[in-house]
PDB file of N, CA and C in Angstrom:
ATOM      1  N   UNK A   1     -15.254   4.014 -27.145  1.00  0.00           N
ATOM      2  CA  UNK A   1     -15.839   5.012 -26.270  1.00  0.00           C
ATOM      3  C   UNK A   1     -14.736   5.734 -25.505  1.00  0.00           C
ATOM      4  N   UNK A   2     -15.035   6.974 -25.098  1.00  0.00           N
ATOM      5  CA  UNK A   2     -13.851   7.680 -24.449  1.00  0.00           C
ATOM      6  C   UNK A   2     -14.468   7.609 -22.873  1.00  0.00           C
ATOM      7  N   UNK A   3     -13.055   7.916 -22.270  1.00  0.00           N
ATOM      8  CA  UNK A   3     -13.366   7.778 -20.619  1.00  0.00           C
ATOM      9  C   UNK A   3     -13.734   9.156 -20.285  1.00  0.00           C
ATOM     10  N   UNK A   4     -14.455   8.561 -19.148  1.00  0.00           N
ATOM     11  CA  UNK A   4     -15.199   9.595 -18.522  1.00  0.00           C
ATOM     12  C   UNK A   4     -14.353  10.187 -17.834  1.00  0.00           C
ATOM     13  N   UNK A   5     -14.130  11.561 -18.082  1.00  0.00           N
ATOM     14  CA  UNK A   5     -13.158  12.421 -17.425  1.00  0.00           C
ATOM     15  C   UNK A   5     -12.931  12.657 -15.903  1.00  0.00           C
ATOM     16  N   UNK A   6     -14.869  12.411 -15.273  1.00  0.00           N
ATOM     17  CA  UNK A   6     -15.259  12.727 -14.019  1.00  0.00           C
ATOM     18  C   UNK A   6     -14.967  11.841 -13.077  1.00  0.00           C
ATOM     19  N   UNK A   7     -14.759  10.556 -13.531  1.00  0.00           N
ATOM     20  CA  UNK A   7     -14.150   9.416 -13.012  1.00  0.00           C
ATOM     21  C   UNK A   7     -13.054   9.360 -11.877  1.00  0.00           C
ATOM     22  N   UNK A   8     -13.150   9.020 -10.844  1.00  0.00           N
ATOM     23  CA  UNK A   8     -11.644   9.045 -10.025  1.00  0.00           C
ATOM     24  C   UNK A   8     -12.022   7.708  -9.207  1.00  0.00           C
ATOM     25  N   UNK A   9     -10.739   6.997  -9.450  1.00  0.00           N
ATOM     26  CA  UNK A   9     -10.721   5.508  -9.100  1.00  0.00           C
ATOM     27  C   UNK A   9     -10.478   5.268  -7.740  1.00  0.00           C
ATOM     28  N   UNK A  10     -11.504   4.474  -7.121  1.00  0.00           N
ATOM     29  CA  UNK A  10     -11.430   4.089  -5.420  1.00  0.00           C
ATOM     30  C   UNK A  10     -10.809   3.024  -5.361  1.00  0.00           C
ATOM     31  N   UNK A  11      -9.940   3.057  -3.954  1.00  0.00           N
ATOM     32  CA  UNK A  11      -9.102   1.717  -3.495  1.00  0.00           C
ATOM     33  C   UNK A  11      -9.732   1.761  -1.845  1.00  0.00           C
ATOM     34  N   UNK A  12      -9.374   0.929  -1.524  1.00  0.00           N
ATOM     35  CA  UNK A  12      -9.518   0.495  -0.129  1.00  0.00           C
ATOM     36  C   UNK A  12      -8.209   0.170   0.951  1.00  0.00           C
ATOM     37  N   UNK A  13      -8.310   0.796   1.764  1.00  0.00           N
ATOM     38  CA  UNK A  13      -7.311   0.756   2.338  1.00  0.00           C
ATOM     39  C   UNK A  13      -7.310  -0.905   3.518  1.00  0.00           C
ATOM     40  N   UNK A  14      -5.888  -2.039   3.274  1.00  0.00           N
ATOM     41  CA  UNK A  14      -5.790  -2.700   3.858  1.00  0.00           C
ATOM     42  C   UNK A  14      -5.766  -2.912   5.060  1.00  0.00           C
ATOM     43  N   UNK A  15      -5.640  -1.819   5.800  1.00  0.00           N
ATOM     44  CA  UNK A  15      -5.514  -1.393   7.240  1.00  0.00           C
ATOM     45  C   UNK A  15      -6.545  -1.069   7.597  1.00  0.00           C
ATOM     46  N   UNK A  16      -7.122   0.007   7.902  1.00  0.00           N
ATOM     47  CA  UNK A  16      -8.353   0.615   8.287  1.00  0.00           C
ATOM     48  C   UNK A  16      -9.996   0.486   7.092  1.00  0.00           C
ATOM     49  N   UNK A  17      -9.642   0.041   6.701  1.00  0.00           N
ATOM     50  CA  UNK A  17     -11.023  -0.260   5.708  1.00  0.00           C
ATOM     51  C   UNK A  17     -11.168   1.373   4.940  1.00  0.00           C
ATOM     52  N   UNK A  18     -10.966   2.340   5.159  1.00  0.00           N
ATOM     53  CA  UNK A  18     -11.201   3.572   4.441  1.00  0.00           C
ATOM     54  C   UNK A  18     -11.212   3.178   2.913  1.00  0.00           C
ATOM     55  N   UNK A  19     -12.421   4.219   2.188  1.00  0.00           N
ATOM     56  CA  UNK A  19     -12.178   3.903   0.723  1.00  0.00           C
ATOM     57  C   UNK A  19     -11.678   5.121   0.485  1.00  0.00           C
ATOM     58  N   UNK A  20     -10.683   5.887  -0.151  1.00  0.00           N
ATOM     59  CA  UNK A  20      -9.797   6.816  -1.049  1.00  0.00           C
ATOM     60  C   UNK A  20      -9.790   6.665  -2.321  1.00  0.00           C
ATOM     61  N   UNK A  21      -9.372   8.199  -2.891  1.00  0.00           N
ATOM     62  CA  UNK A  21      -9.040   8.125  -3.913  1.00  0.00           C
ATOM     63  C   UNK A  21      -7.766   6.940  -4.594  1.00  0.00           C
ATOM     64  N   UNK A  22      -7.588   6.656  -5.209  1.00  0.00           N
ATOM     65  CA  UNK A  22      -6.243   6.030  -5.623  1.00  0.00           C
ATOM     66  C   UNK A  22      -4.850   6.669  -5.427  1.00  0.00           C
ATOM     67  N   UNK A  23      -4.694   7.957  -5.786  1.00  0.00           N
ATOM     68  CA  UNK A  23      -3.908   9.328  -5.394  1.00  0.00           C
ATOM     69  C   UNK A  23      -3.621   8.981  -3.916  1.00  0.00           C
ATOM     70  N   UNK A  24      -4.269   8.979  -2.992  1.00  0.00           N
ATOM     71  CA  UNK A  24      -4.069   9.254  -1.932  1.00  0.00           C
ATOM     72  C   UNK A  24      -3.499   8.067  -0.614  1.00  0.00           C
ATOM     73  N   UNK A  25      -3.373   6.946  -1.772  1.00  0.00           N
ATOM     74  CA  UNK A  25      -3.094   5.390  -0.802  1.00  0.00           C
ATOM     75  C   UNK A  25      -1.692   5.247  -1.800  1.00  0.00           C
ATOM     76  N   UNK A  26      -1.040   4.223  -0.859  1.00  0.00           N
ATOM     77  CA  UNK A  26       0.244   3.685  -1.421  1.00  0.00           C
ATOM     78  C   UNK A  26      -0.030   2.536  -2.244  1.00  0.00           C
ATOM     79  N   UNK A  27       0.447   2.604  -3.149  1.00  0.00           N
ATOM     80  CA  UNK A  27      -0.008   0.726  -3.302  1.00  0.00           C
ATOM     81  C   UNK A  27       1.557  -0.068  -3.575  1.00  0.00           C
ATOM     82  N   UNK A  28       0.972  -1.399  -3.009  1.00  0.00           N
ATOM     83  CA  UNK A  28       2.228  -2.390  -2.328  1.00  0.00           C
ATOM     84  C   UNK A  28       2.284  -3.703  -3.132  1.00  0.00           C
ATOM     85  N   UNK A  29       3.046  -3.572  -3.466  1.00  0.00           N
ATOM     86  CA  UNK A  29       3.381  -5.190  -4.267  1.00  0.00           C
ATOM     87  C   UNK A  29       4.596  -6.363  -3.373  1.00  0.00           C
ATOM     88  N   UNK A  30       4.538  -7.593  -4.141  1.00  0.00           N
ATOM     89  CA  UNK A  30       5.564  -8.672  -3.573  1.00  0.00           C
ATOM     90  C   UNK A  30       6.926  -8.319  -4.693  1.00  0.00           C
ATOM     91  N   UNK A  31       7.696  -8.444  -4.186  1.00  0.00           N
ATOM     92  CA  UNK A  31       9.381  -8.403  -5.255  1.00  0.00           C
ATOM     93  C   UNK A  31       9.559  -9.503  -4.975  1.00  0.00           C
ATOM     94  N   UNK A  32      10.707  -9.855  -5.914  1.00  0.00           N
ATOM     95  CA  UNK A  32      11.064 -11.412  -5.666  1.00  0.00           C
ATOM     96  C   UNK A  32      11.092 -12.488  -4.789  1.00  0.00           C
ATOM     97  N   UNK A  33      12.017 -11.699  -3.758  1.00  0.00           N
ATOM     98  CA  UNK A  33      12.253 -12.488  -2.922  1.00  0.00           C
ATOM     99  C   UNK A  33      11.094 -12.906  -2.054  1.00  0.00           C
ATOM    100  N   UNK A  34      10.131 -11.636  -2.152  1.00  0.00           N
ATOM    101  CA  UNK A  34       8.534 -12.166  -1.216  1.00  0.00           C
ATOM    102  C   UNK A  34       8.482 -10.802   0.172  1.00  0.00           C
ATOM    103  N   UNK A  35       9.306  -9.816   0.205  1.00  0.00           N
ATOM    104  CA  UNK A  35       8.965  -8.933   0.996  1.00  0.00           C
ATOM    105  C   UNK A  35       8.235  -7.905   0.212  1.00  0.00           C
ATOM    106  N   UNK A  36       7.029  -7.364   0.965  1.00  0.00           N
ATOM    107  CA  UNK A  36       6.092  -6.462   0.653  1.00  0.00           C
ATOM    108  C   UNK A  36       6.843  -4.713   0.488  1.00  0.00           C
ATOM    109  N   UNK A  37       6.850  -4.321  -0.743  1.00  0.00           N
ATOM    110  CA  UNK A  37       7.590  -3.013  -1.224  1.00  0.00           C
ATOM    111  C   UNK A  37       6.624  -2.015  -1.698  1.00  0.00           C
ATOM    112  N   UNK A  38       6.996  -0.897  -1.882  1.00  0.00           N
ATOM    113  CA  UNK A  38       5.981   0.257  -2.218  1.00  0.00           C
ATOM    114  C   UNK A  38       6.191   0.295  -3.949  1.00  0.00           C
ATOM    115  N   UNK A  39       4.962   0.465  -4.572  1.00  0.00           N
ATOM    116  CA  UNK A  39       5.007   0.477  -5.980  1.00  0.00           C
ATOM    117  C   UNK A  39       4.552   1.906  -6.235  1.00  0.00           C
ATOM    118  N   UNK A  40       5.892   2.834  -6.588  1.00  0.00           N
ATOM    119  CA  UNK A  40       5.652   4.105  -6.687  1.00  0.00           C
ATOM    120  C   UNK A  40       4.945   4.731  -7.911  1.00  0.00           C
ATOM    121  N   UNK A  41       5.169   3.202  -8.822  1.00  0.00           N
ATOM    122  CA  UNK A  41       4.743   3.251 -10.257  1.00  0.00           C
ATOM    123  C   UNK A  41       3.501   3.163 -10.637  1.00  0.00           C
ATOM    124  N   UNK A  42       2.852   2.447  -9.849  1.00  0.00           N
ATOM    125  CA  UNK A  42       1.329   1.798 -10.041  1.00  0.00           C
ATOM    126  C   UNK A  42       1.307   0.994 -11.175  1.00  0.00           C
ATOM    127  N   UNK A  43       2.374   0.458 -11.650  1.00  0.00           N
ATOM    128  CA  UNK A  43       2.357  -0.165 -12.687  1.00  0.00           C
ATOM    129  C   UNK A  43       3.066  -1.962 -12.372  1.00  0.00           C
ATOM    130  N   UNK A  44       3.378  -1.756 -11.301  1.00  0.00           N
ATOM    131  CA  UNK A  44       4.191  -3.433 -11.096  1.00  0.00           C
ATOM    132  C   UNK A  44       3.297  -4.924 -11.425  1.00  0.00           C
ATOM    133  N   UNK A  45       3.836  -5.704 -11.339  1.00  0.00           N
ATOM    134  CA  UNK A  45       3.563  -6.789 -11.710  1.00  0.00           C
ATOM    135  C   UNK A  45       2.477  -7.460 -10.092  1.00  0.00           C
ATOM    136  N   UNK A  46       1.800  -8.370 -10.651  1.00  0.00           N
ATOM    137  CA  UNK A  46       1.095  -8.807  -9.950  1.00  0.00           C
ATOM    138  C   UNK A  46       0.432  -7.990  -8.662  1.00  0.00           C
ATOM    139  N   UNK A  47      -0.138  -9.019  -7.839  1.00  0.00           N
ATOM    140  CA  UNK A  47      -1.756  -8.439  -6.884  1.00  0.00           C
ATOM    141  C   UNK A  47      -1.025  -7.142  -6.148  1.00  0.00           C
ATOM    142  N   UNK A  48      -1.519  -6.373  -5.865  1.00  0.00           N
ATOM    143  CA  UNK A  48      -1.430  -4.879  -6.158  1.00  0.00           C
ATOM    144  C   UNK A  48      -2.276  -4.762  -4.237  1.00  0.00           C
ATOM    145  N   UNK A  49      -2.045  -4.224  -3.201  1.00  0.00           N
ATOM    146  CA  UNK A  49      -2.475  -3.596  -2.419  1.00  0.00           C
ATOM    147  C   UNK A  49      -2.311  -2.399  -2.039  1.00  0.00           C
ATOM    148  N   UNK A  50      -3.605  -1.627  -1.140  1.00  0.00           N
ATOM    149  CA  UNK A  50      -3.034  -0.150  -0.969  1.00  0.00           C
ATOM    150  C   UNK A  50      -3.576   0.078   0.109  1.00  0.00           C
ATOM    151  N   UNK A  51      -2.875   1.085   1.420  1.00  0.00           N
ATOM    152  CA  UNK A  51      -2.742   1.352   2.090  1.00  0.00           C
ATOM    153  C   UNK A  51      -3.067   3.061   2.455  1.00  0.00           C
ATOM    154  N   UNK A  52      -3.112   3.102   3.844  1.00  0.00           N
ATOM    155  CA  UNK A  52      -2.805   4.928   3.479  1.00  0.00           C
ATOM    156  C   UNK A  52      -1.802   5.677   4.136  1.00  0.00           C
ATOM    157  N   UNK A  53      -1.734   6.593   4.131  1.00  0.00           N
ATOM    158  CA  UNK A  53      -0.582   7.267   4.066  1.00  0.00           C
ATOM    159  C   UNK A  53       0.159   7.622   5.671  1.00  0.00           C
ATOM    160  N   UNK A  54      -0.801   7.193   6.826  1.00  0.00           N
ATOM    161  CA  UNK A  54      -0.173   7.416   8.176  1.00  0.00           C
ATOM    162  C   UNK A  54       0.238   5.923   8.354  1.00  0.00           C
ATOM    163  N   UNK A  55       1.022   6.695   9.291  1.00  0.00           N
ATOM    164  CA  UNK A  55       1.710   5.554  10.484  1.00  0.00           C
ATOM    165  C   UNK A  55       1.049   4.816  11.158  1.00  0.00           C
ATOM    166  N   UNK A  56      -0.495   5.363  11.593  1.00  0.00           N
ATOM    167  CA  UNK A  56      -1.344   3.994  12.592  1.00  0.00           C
ATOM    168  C   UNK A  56      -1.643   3.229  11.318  1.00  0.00           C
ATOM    169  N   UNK A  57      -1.594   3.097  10.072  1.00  0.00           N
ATOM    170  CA  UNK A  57      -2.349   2.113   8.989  1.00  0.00           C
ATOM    171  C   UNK A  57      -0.535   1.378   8.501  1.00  0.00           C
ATOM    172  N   UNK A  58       0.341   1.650   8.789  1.00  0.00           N
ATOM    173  CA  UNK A  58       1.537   1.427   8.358  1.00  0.00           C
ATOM    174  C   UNK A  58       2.014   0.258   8.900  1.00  0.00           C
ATOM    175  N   UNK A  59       1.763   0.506  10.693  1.00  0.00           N
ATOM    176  CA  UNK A  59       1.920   0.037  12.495  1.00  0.00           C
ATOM    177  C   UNK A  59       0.894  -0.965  11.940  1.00  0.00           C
ATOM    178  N   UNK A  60      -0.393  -1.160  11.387  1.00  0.00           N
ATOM    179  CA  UNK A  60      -1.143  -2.343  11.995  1.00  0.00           C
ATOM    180  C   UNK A  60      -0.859  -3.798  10.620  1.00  0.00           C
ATOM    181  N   UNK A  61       0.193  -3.049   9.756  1.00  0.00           N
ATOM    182  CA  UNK A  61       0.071  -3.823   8.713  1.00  0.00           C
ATOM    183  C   UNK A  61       1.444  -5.232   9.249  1.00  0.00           C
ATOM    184  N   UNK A  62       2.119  -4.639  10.215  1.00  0.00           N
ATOM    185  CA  UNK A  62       3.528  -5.456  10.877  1.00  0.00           C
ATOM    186  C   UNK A  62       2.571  -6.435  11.418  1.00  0.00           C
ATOM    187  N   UNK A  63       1.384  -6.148  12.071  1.00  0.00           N
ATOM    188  CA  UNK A  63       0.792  -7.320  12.721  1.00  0.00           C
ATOM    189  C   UNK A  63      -0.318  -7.943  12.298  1.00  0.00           C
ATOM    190  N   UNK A  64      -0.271  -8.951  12.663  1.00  0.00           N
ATOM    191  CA  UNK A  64      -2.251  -9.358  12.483  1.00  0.00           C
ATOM    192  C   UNK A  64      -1.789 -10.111  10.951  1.00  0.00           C
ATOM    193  N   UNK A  65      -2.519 -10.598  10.218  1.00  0.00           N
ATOM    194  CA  UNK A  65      -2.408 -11.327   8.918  1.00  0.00           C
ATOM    195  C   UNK A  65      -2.746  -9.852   7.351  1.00  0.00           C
ATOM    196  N   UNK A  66      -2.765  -9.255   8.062  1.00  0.00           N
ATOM    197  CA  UNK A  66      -3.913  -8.075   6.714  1.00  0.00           C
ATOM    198  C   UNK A  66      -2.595  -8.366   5.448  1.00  0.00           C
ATOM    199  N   UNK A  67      -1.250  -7.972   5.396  1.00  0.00           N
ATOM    200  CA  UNK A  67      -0.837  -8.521   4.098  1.00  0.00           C
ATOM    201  C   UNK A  67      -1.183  -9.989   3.562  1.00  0.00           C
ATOM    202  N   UNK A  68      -1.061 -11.063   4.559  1.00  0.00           N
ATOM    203  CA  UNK A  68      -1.162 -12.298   3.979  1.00  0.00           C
ATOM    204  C   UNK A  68      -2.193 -12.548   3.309  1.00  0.00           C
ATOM    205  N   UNK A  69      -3.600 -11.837   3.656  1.00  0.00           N
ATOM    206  CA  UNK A  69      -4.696 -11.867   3.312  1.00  0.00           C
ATOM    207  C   UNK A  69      -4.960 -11.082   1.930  1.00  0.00           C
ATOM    208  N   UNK A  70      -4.292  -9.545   1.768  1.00  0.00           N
ATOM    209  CA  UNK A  70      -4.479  -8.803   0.997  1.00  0.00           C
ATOM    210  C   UNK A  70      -3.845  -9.522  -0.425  1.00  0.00           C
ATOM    211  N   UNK A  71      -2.605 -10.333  -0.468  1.00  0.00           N
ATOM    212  CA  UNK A  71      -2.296 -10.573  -1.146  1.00  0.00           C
ATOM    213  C   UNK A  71      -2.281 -12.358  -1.505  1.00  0.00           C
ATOM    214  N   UNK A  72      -3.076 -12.737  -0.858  1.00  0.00           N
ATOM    215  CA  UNK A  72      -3.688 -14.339  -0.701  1.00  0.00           C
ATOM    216  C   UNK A  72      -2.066 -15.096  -1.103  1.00  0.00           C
ATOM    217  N   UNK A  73      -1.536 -15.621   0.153  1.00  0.00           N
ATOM    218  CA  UNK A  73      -0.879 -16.433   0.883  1.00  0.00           C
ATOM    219  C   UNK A  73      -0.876 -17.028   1.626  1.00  0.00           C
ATOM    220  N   UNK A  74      -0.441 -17.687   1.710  1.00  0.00           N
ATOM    221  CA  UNK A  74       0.057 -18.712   2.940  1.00  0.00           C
ATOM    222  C   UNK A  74       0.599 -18.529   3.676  1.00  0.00           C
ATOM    223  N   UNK A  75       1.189 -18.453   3.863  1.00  0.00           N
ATOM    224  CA  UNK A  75       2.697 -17.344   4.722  1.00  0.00           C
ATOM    225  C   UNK A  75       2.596 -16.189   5.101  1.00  0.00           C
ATOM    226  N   UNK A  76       3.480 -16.150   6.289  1.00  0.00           N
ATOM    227  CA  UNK A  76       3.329 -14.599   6.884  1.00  0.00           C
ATOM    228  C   UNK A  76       4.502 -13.714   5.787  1.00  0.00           C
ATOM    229  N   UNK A  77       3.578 -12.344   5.640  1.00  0.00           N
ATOM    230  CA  UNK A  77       4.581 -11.644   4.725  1.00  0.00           C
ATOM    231  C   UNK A  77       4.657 -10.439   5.598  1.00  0.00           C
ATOM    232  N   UNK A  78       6.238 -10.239   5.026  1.00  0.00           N
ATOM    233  CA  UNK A  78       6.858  -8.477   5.757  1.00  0.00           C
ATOM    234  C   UNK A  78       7.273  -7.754   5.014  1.00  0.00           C
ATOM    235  N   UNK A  79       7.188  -5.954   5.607  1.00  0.00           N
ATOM    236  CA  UNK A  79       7.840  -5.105   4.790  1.00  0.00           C
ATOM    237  C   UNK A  79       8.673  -5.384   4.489  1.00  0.00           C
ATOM    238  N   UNK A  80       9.454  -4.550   3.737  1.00  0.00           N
ATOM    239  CA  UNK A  80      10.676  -4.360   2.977  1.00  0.00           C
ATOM    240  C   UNK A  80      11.107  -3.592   4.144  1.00  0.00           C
ATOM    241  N   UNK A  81      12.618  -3.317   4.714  1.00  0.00           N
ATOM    242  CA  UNK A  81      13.174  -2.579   6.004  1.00  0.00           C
ATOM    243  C   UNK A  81      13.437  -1.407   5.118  1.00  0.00           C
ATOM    244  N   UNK A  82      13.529  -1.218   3.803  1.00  0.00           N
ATOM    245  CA  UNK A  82      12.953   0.118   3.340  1.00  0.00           C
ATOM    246  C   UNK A  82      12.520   0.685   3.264  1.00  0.00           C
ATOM    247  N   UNK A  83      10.752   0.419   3.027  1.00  0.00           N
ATOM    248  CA  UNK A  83      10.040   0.489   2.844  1.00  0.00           C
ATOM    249  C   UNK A  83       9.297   1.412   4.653  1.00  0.00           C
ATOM    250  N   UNK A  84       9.860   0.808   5.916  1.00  0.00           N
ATOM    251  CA  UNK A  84       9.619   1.708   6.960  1.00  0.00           C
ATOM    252  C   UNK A  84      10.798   2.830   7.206  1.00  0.00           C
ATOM    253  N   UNK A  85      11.688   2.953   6.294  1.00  0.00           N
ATOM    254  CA  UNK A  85      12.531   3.777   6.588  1.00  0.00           C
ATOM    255  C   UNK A  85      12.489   5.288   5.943  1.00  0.00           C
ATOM    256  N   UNK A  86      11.478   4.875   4.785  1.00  0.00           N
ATOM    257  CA  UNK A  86      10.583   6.152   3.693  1.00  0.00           C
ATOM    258  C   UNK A  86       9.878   6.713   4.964  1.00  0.00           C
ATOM    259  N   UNK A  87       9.413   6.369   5.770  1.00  0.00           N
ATOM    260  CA  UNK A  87       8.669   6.739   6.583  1.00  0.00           C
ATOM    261  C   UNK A  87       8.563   8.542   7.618  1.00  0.00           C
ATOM    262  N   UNK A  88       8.301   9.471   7.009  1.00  0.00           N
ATOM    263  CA  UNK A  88       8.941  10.645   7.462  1.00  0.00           C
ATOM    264  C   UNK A  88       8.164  10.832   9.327  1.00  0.00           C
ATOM    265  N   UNK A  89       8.943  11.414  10.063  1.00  0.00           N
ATOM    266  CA  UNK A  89       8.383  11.670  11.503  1.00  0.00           C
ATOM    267  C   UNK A  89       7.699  13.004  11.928  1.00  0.00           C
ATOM    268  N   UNK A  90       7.269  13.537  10.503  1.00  0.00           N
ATOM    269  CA  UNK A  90       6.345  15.363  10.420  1.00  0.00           C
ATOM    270  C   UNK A  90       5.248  14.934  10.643  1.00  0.00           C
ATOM    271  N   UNK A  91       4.325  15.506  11.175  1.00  0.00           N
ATOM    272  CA  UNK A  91       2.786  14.810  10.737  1.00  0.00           C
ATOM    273  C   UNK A  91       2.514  13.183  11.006  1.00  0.00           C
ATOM    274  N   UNK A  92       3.680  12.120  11.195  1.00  0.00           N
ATOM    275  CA  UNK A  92       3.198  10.817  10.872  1.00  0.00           C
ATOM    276  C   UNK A  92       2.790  10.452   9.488  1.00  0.00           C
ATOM    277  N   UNK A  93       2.881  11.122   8.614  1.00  0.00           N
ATOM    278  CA  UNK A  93       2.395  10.776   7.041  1.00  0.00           C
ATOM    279  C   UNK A  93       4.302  10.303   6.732  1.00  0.00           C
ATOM    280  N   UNK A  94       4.262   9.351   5.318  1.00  0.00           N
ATOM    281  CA  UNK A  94       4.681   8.906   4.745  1.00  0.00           C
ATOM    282  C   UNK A  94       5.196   9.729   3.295  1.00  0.00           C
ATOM    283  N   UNK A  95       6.554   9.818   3.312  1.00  0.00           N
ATOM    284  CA  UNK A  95       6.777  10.833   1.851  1.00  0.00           C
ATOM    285  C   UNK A  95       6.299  10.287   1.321  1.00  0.00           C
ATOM    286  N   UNK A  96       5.658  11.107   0.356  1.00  0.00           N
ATOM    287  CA  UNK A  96       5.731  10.720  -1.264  1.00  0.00           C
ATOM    288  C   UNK A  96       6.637  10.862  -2.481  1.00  0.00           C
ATOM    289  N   UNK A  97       6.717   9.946  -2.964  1.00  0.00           N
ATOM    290  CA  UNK A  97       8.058  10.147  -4.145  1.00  0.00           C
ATOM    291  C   UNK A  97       7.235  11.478  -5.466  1.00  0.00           C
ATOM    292  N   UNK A  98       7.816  11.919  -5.629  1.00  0.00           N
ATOM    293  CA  UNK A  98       7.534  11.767  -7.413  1.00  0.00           C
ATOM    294  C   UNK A  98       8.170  11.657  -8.357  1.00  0.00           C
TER     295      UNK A  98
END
Protein backbone atom coordinates (compact mmCIF):
# COMPACT_ATOMS: atom_id res chain seq x y z
CA UNK A 1 0.00 0.00 0.00
CA UNK A 2 1.29 3.52 -0.60
CA UNK A 3 1.41 6.27 2.10
CA UNK A 4 -0.91 8.62 2.52
CA UNK A 5 0.46 11.77 1.28
CA UNK A 6 -1.95 13.87 3.70
CA UNK A 7 -0.34 12.42 6.61
CA UNK A 8 1.92 14.67 8.89
CA UNK A 9 3.40 12.96 11.91
CA UNK A 10 2.65 14.30 15.61
CA UNK A 11 5.20 14.37 18.48
CA UNK A 12 4.72 15.69 21.80
CA UNK A 13 6.62 17.98 23.29
CA UNK A 14 8.61 16.85 26.65
CA UNK A 15 8.34 20.11 28.22
CA UNK A 16 5.10 21.69 27.80
CA UNK A 17 2.87 18.80 26.68
CA UNK A 18 2.10 20.64 23.16
CA UNK A 19 1.41 18.17 20.28
CA UNK A 20 3.35 19.51 16.85
CA UNK A 21 4.10 18.65 13.82
CA UNK A 22 7.38 16.56 13.82
CA UNK A 23 9.03 19.51 11.60
CA UNK A 24 8.58 21.77 14.19
CA UNK A 25 10.16 19.98 17.58
CA UNK A 26 13.79 19.00 18.07
CA UNK A 27 14.26 15.58 18.72
CA UNK A 28 16.95 14.46 21.40
CA UNK A 29 18.77 11.39 21.81
CA UNK A 30 21.49 9.81 24.54
CA UNK A 31 25.32 9.61 22.89
CA UNK A 32 27.57 7.53 24.52
CA UNK A 33 28.69 8.85 27.19
CA UNK A 34 24.84 9.50 28.45
CA UNK A 35 24.46 13.38 27.85
CA UNK A 36 21.22 14.34 26.10
CA UNK A 37 22.21 15.81 22.30
CA UNK A 38 20.12 17.15 19.45
CA UNK A 39 19.45 14.57 16.61
CA UNK A 40 19.47 16.80 13.59
CA UNK A 41 19.06 13.60 11.61
CA UNK A 42 15.97 12.05 12.97
CA UNK A 43 17.57 9.07 12.30
CA UNK A 44 19.83 8.18 15.57
CA UNK A 45 19.90 5.26 17.44
CA UNK A 46 17.71 4.53 20.25
CA UNK A 47 14.58 6.30 22.43
CA UNK A 48 14.17 9.39 20.52
CA UNK A 49 12.58 12.62 22.45
CA UNK A 50 11.26 15.94 21.21
CA UNK A 51 11.00 19.13 22.41
CA UNK A 52 10.15 22.60 21.01
CA UNK A 53 11.83 25.09 19.71
CA UNK A 54 11.84 28.05 22.59
CA UNK A 55 13.83 28.66 25.42
CA UNK A 56 10.95 28.38 28.22
CA UNK A 57 10.63 24.41 26.92
CA UNK A 58 14.62 24.26 26.68
CA UNK A 59 14.89 26.14 30.63
CA UNK A 60 12.38 23.51 32.07
CA UNK A 61 14.13 20.48 30.59
CA UNK A 62 17.63 21.46 33.07
CA UNK A 63 15.13 20.84 35.85
CA UNK A 64 12.56 18.64 37.26
CA UNK A 65 13.08 14.80 35.99
CA UNK A 66 11.20 15.32 32.27
CA UNK A 67 14.52 13.84 30.46
CA UNK A 68 14.92 11.01 32.96
CA UNK A 69 11.44 10.18 32.40
CA UNK A 70 11.28 10.83 28.61
CA UNK A 71 13.94 8.56 28.11
CA UNK A 72 13.24 5.91 31.08
CA UNK A 73 16.24 6.04 33.48
CA UNK A 74 17.40 5.99 36.47
CA UNK A 75 19.57 8.69 36.68
CA UNK A 76 19.49 12.22 36.36
CA UNK A 77 20.35 13.11 32.70
CA UNK A 78 21.90 16.50 31.16
CA UNK A 79 22.32 18.44 28.10
CA UNK A 80 25.11 18.30 26.09
CA UNK A 81 26.96 22.10 26.94
CA UNK A 82 26.47 22.17 23.17
CA UNK A 83 23.60 21.53 22.74
CA UNK A 84 22.60 25.10 24.96
CA UNK A 85 25.09 26.89 23.10
CA UNK A 86 23.00 26.24 19.49
CA UNK A 87 20.76 28.23 21.33
CA UNK A 88 20.22 31.65 19.30
CA UNK A 89 19.13 35.00 21.60
CA UNK A 90 16.55 36.50 18.43
CA UNK A 91 13.14 35.62 19.26
CA UNK A 92 14.27 32.95 22.04
CA UNK A 93 13.83 30.18 19.32
CA UNK A 94 16.62 27.75 18.76
CA UNK A 95 18.57 27.57 15.20
CA UNK A 96 17.84 25.18 13.07
CA UNK A 97 20.48 23.28 11.20
CA UNK A 98 19.95 22.12 7.74
Amino acid sequence: MGRNKGHTPVRTCISCGVKRGKKELVRLILDPPGLVVRDDSGKGRGRGAYVCLNKPCIGKLETGDRLKRAFRKERPLFLHPEFLEEMSDEGGYIKMKS
